[in-house]
Protein backbone atom coordinates (compact mmCIF):
# COMPACT_ATOMS: atom_id res chain seq x y z
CA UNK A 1 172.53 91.76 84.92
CA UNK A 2 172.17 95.13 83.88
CA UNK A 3 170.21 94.33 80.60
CA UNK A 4 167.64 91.97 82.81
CA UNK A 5 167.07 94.65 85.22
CA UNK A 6 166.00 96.96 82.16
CA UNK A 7 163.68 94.29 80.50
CA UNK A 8 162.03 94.09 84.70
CA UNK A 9 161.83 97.95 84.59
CA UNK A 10 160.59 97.96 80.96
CA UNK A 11 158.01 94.40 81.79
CA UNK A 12 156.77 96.40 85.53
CA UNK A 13 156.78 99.39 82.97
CA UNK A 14 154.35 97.81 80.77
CA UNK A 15 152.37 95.85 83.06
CA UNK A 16 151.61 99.45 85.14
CA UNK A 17 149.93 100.87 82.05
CA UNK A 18 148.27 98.03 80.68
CA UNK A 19 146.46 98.09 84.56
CA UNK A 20 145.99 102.29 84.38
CA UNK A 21 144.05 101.71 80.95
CA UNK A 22 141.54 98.88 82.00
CA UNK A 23 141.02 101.28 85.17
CA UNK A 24 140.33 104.26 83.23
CA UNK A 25 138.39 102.13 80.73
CA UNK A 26 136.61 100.46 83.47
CA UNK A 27 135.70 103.91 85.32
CA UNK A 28 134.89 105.15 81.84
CA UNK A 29 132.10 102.24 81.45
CA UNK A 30 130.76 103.01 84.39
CA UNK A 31 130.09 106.74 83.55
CA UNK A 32 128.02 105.64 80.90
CA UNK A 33 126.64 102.84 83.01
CA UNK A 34 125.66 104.44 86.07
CA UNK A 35 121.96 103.36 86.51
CA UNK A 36 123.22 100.09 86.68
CA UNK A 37 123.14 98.16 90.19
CA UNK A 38 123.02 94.92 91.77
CA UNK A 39 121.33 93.53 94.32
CA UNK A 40 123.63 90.49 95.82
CA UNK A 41 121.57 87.75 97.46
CA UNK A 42 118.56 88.73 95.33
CA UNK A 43 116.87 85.66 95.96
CA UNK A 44 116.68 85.55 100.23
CA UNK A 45 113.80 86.13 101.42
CA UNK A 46 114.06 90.91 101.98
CA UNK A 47 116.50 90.04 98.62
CA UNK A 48 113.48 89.08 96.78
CA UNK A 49 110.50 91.50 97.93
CA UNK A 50 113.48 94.05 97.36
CA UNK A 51 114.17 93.19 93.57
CA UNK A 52 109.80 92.31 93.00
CA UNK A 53 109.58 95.96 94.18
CA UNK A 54 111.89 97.45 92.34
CA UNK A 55 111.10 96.03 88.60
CA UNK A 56 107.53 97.18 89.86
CA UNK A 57 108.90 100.80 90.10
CA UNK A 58 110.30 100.82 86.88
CA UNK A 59 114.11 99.95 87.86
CA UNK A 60 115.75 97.18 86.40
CA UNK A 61 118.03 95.55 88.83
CA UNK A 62 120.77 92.85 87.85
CA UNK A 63 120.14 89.70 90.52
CA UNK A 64 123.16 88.22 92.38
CA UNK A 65 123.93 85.32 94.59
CA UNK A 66 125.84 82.01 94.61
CA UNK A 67 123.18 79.97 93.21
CA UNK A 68 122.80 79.78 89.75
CA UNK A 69 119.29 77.84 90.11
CA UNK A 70 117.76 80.19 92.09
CA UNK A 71 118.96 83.30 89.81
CA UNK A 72 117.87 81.50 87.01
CA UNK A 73 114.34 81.14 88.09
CA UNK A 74 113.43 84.76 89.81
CA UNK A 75 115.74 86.38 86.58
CA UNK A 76 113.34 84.74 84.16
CA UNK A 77 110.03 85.43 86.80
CA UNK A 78 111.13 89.42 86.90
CA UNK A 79 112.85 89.80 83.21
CA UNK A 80 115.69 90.80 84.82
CA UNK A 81 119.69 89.92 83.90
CA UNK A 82 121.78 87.43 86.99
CA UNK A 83 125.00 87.02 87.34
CA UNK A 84 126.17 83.74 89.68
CA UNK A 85 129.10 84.10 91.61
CA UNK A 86 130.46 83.64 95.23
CA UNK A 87 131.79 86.12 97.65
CA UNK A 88 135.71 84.29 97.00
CA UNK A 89 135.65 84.77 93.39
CA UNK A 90 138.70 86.25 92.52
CA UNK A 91 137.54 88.18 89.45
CA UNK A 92 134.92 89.49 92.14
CA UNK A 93 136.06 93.77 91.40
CA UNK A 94 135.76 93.09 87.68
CA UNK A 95 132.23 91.57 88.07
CA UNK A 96 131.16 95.50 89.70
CA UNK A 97 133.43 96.93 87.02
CA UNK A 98 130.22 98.00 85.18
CA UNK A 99 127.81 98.47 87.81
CA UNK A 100 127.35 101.56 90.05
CA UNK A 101 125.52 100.86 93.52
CA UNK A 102 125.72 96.73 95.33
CA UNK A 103 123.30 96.24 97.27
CA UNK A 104 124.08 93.76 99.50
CA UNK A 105 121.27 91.51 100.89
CA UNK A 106 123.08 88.41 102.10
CA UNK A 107 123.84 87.97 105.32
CA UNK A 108 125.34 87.52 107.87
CA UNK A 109 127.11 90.46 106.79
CA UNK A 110 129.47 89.63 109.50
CA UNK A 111 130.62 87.09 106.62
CA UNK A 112 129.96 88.76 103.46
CA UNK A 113 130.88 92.08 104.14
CA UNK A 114 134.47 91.94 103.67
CA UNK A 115 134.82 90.82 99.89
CA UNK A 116 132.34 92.94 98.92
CA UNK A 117 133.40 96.35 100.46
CA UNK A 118 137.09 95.16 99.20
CA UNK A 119 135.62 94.87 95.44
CA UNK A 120 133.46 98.05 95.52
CA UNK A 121 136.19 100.06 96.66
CA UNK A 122 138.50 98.50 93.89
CA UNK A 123 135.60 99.15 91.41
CA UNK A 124 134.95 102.58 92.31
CA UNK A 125 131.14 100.67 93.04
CA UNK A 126 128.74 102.15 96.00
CA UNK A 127 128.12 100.09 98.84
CA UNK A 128 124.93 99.96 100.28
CA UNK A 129 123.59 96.71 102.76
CA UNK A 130 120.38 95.62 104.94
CA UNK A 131 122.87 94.75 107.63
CA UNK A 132 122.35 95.55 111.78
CA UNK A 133 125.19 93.59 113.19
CA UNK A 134 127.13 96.44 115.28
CA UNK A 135 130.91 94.53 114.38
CA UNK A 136 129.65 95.13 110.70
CA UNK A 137 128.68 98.64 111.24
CA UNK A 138 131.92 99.29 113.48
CA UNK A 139 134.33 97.31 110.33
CA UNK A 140 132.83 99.47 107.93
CA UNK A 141 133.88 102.28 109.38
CA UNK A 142 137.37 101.47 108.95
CA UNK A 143 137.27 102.01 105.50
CA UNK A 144 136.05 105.48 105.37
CA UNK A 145 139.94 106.82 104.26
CA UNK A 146 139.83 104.17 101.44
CA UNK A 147 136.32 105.20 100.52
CA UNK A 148 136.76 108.59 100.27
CA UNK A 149 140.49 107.70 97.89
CA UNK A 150 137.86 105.68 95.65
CA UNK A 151 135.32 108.44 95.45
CA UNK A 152 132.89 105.78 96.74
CA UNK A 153 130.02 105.72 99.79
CA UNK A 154 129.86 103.00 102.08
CA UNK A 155 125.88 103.03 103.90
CA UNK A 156 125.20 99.94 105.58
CA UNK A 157 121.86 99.54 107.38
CA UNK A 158 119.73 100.97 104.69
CA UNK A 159 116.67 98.59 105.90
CA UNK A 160 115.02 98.88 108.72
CA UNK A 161 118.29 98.91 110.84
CA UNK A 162 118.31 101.19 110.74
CA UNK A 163 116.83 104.05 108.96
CA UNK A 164 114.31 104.76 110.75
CA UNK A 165 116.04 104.63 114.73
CA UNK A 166 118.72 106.88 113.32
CA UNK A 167 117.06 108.92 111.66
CA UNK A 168 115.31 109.44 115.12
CA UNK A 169 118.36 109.69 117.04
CA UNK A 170 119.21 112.57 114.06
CA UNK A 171 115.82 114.41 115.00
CA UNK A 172 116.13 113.94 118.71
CA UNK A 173 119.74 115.30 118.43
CA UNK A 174 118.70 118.31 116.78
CA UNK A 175 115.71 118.92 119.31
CA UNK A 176 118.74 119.19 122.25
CA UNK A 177 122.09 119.83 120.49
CA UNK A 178 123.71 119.47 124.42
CA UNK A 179 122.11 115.95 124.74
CA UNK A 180 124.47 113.67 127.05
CA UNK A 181 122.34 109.72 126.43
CA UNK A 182 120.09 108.27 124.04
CA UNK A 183 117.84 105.50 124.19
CA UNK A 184 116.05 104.24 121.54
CA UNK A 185 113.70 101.19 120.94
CA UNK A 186 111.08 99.69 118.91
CA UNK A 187 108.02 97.30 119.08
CA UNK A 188 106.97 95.22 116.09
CA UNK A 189 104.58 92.64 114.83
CA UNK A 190 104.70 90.44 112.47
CA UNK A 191 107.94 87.89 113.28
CA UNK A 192 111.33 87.28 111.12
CA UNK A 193 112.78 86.17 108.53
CA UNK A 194 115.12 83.39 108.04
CA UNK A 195 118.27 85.29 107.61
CA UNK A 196 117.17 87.45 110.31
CA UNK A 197 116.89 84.28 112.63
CA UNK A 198 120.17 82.76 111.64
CA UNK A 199 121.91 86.00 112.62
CA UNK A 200 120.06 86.19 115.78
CA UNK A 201 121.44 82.81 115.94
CA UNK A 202 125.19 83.62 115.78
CA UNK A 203 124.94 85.90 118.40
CA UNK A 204 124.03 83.81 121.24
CA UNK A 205 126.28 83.78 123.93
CA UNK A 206 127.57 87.01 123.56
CA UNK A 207 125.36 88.99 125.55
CA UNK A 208 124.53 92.62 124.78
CA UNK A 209 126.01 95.59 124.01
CA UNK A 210 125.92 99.57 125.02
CA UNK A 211 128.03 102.48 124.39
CA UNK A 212 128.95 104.32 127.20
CA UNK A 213 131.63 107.04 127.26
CA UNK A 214 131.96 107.40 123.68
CA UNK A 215 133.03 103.31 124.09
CA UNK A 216 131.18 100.45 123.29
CA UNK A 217 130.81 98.36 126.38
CA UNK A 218 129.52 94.62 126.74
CA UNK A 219 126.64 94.00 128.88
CA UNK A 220 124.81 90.77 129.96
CA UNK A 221 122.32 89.86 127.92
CA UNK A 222 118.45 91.84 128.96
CA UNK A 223 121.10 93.64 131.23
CA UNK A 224 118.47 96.63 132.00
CA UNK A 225 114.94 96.67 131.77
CA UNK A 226 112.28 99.23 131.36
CA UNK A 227 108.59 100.07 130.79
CA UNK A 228 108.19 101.91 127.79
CA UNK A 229 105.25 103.34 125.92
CA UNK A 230 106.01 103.18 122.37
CA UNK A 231 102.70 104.88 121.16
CA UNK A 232 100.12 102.47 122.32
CA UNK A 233 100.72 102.74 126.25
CA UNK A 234 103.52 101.02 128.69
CA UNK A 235 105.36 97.79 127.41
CA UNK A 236 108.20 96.01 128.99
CA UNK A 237 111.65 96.27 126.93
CA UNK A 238 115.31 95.34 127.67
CA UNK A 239 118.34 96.45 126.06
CA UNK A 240 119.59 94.84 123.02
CA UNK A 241 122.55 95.13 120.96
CA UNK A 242 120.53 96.57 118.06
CA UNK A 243 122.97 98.35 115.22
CA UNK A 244 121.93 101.86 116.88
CA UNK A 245 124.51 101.33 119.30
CA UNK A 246 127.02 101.86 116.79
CA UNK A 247 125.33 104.44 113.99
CA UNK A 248 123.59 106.84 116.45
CA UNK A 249 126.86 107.71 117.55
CA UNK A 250 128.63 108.35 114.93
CA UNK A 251 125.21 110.35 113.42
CA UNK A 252 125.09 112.39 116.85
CA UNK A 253 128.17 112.52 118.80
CA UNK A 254 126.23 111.38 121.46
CA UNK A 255 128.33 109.64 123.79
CA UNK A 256 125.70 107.27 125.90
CA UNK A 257 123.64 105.21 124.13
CA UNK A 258 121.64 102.61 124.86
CA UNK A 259 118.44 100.21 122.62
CA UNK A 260 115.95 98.49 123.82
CA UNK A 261 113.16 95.72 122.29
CA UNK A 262 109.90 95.56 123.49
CA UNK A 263 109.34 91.78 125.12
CA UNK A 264 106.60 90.07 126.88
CA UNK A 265 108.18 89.41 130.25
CA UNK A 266 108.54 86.29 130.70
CA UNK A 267 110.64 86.46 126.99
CA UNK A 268 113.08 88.75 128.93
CA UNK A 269 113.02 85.98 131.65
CA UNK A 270 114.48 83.66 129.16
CA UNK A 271 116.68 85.74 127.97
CA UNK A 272 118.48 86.52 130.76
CA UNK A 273 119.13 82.51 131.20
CA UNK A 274 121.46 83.40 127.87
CA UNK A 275 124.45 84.53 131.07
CA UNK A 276 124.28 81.04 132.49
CA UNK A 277 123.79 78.91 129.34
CA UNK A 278 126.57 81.16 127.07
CA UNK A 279 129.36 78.71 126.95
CA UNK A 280 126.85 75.97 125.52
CA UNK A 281 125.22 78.47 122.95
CA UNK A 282 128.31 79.44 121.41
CA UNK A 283 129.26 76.08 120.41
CA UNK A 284 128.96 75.85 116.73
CA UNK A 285 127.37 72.69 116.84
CA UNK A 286 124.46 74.00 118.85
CA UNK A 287 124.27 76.91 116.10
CA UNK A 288 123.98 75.06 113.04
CA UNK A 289 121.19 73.02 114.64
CA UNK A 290 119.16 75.66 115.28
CA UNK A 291 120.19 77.29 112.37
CA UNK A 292 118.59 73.79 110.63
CA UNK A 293 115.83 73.95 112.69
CA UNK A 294 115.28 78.15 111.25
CA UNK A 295 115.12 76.51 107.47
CA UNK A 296 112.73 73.74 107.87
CA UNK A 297 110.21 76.19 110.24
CA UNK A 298 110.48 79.95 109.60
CA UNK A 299 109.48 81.51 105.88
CA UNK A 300 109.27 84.68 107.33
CA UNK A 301 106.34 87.15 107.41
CA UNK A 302 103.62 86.47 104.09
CA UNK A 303 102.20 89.56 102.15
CA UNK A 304 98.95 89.63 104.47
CA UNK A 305 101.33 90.34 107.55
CA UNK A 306 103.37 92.56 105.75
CA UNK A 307 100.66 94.72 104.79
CA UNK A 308 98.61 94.45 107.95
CA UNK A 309 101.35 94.90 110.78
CA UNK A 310 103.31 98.19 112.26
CA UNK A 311 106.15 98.97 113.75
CA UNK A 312 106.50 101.91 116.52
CA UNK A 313 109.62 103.48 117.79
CA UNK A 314 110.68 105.51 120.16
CA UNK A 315 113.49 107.44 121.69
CA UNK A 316 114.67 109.76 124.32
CA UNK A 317 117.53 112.14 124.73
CA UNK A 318 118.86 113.83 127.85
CA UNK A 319 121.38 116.63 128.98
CA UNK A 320 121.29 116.06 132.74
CA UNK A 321 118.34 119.32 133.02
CA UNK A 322 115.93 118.08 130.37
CA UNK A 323 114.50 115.34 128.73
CA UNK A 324 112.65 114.97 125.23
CA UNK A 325 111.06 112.24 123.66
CA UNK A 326 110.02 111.67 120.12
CA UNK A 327 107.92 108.46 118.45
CA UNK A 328 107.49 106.93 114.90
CA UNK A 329 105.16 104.69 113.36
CA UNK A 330 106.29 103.22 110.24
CA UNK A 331 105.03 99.89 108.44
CA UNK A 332 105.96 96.42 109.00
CA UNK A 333 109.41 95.77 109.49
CA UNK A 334 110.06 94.33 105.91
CA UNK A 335 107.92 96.49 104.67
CA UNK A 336 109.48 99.03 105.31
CA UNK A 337 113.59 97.52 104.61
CA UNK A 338 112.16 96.90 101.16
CA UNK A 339 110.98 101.29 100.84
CA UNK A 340 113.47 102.72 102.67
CA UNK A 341 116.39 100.75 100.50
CA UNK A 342 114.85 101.74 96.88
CA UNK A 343 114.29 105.36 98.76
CA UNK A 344 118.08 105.53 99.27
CA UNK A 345 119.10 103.77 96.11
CA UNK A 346 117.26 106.11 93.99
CA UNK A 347 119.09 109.14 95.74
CA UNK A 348 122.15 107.24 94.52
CA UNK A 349 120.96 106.37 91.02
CA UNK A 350 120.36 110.33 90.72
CA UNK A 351 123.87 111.59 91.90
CA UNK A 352 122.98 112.03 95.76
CA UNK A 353 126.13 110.05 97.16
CA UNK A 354 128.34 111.66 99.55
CA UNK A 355 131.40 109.86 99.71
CA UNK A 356 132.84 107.88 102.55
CA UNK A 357 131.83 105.62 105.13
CA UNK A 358 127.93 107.16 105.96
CA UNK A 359 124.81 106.29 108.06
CA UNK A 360 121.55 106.58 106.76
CA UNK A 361 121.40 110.40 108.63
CA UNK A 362 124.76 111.53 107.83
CA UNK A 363 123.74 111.27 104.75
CA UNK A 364 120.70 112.30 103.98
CA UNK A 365 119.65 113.81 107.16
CA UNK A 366 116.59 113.03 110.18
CA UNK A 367 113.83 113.65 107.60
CA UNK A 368 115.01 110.94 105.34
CA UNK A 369 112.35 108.30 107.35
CA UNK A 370 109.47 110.91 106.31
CA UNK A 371 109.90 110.38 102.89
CA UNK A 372 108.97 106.95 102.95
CA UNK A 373 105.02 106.37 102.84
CA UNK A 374 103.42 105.51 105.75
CA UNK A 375 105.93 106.93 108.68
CA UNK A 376 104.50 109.23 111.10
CA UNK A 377 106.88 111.21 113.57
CA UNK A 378 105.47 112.78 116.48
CA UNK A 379 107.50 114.86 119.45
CA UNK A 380 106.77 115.35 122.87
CA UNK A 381 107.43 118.33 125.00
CA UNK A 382 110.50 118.91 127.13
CA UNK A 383 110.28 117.08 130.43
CA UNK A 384 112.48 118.59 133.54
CA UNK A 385 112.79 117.90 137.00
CA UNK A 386 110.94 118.71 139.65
């Protein structure tokens, strides 16, 4: 007994530095590798004007996804190297072993999340996504302690959720350090994508969502409506569980928070018939028929929209005595996901990663939006009561 414990302790022994050697070997390939990144579900429709944009700057991205057809084509279209692989690959750490920033374009993110924050942090990888989906946001946050162990960031929502709406929240914050509620919003042309759709989609039935108290609180869905001028006079918005709810927070400390869309009305009619119809919209069957319906119908936005279309935003803070508001303009929607993601990958590529679980703010502060061509911020004065 004795002698087969010692060969155990001698086998465990062996097996412990055999693993501490491909680590350090591993880490050691990476600091020799570390303009290498990947963009994971290169060929979805942001995916794809992501990666196009980036071999046009310069950057030479390695393309990602599960299907090995699709790789194969837009590798060989952009001269750029694929790798094929699912999310429930088991070797999944040791295909990031040599690569220094994911960037994660394949959603929902509710779903593919998980594996990949798992193998960056085992990889010692950054983790960057296009998400807005406020359980992602919230999950991610979790693994700020393990982050920081790995010496690794974690910045989801480095598209348009939501860059630019915290960034504002960041600016506004500043403006009134005391501020007790924020609202923020946006109005855009232009319509969605399919992945955008399909997460839309999985939502149904759940309503809406606010934080209030510090706590995020469920709400019916177009629980509270409001006429707002975004830049271009009064529209008609309702709150909407946008991924704000969750960032601005932890960007500003501020502990009420609420978003809001910009709708024609009789839209926000029809939404609010989401409180009565929830139990049938949350039946998966219902989901993957519309979710059918969003691949034969919806391509998502073409290059003449993208070009042609806006987006405004605004928000407003409060501490009970004053109240300031501040706007941006930026371009379209995907237009911008597609700038603002190479904006904060390059910060990456060049050593600008603060470690942990981050927001696009946190990180690199309010002004990070003005960087990007074609955002304009503007502030109004200070508003009190009569």
């Amino acid at each position: 007994m004795r002698s087969g414990g010692s060969s155990a302790c001698l086998n465990h022994t062996l097996r412990s530095s055999i693993a501490a050697t491909v680590k350090s070997a591993a880490l050691a390939l990476k600091d020799v590798t570390d303009d290498r990144w990947l963009i994971y579900g290169a060929y979805g429709y942001t995916g794809e004007l992501i990666a196009r944009e980036a071999v046009d700057r310069g950057l030479d991205p390695i393309l990602a996804g599960r299907t090995r057809g699709k790789l194969d084509r837009l590798a060989e279209d952009l001269g750029c190297d694929f790798r094929a692989f699912g999310l429930s690959d088991e070797a999944l750490p040791q295909l990031l072993d040599d690569v220094a920033i994911v960037l994660n374009c394949a959603g929902p993110f509710a779903e593919t999340y998980e594996p990949m924050v798992g193998a960056c942090l085992e990889s010692g990888t950054h983790y960057l996504d296009i998400t807005g989906e406020i359980e992602v946001f919230e999950a991610i946050k979790g693994y700020d302690e393990r982050a920081h162990e790995a010496d690794v960031m974690l910045l989801p929502g480095v598209g348009f959720d939501v860059v630019p709406s915290d960034c504002l929240a960041a600016h506004l914050a500043e403006r009134l350090p005391d501020a007790e509620s924020l609202a923020l919003g946006f109005k855009a042309e232009g319509g969605f994508s399919p992945g955008t759709m399909k997460t839309a989609i999985d939502g149904l039935g759940e309503g809406g969502m606010i934080r209030r108290g510090g706590q995020l609180e469920s709400v019916p869905a177009a629980w509270k409506t409001r006429e707002i001028d975004f830049g271009d006079g009064p529209a008609m918005a309702t709150t909407f569980p946008w991924g704000d709810v969750s960032t601005a927070h932890h960007t500003t400390g501020i502990p009420d928070i609420e978003f809001y869309l910009a709708f024609p009305p009789s839209t926000i009619e029809r939404m609010k018939y989401q409180r009565y119809l929830a139990p049938v919209l949350s039946l998966g069957p219902v989901k993957s028929l519309l979710k059918s319906l969003v691949d034969r119908k919806v391509d998502g936005p073409d290059a003449e929209t993208r070009e042609t279309t806006d987006a405004l935003l605004w928000g407003e803070v409060s501490d009970g005595e004053q109240t300031l508001t501040s706007r941006l303009r930026t371009p379209n929607t995907y237009r911008l996901t597609t700038l603002s993601a190479l904006e904060i990958l390059q910060r990456v590529l060049d050593g600008d990663a603060p470690v942990g679980y981050q927001t696009p703010a946190s990180a690199y502060g309010p002004d990070l939006v003005l960087s990007i061509e074609g955002v304009e911020r503007t502030d109004e004065p200070a508003e009190t009561p009569n």
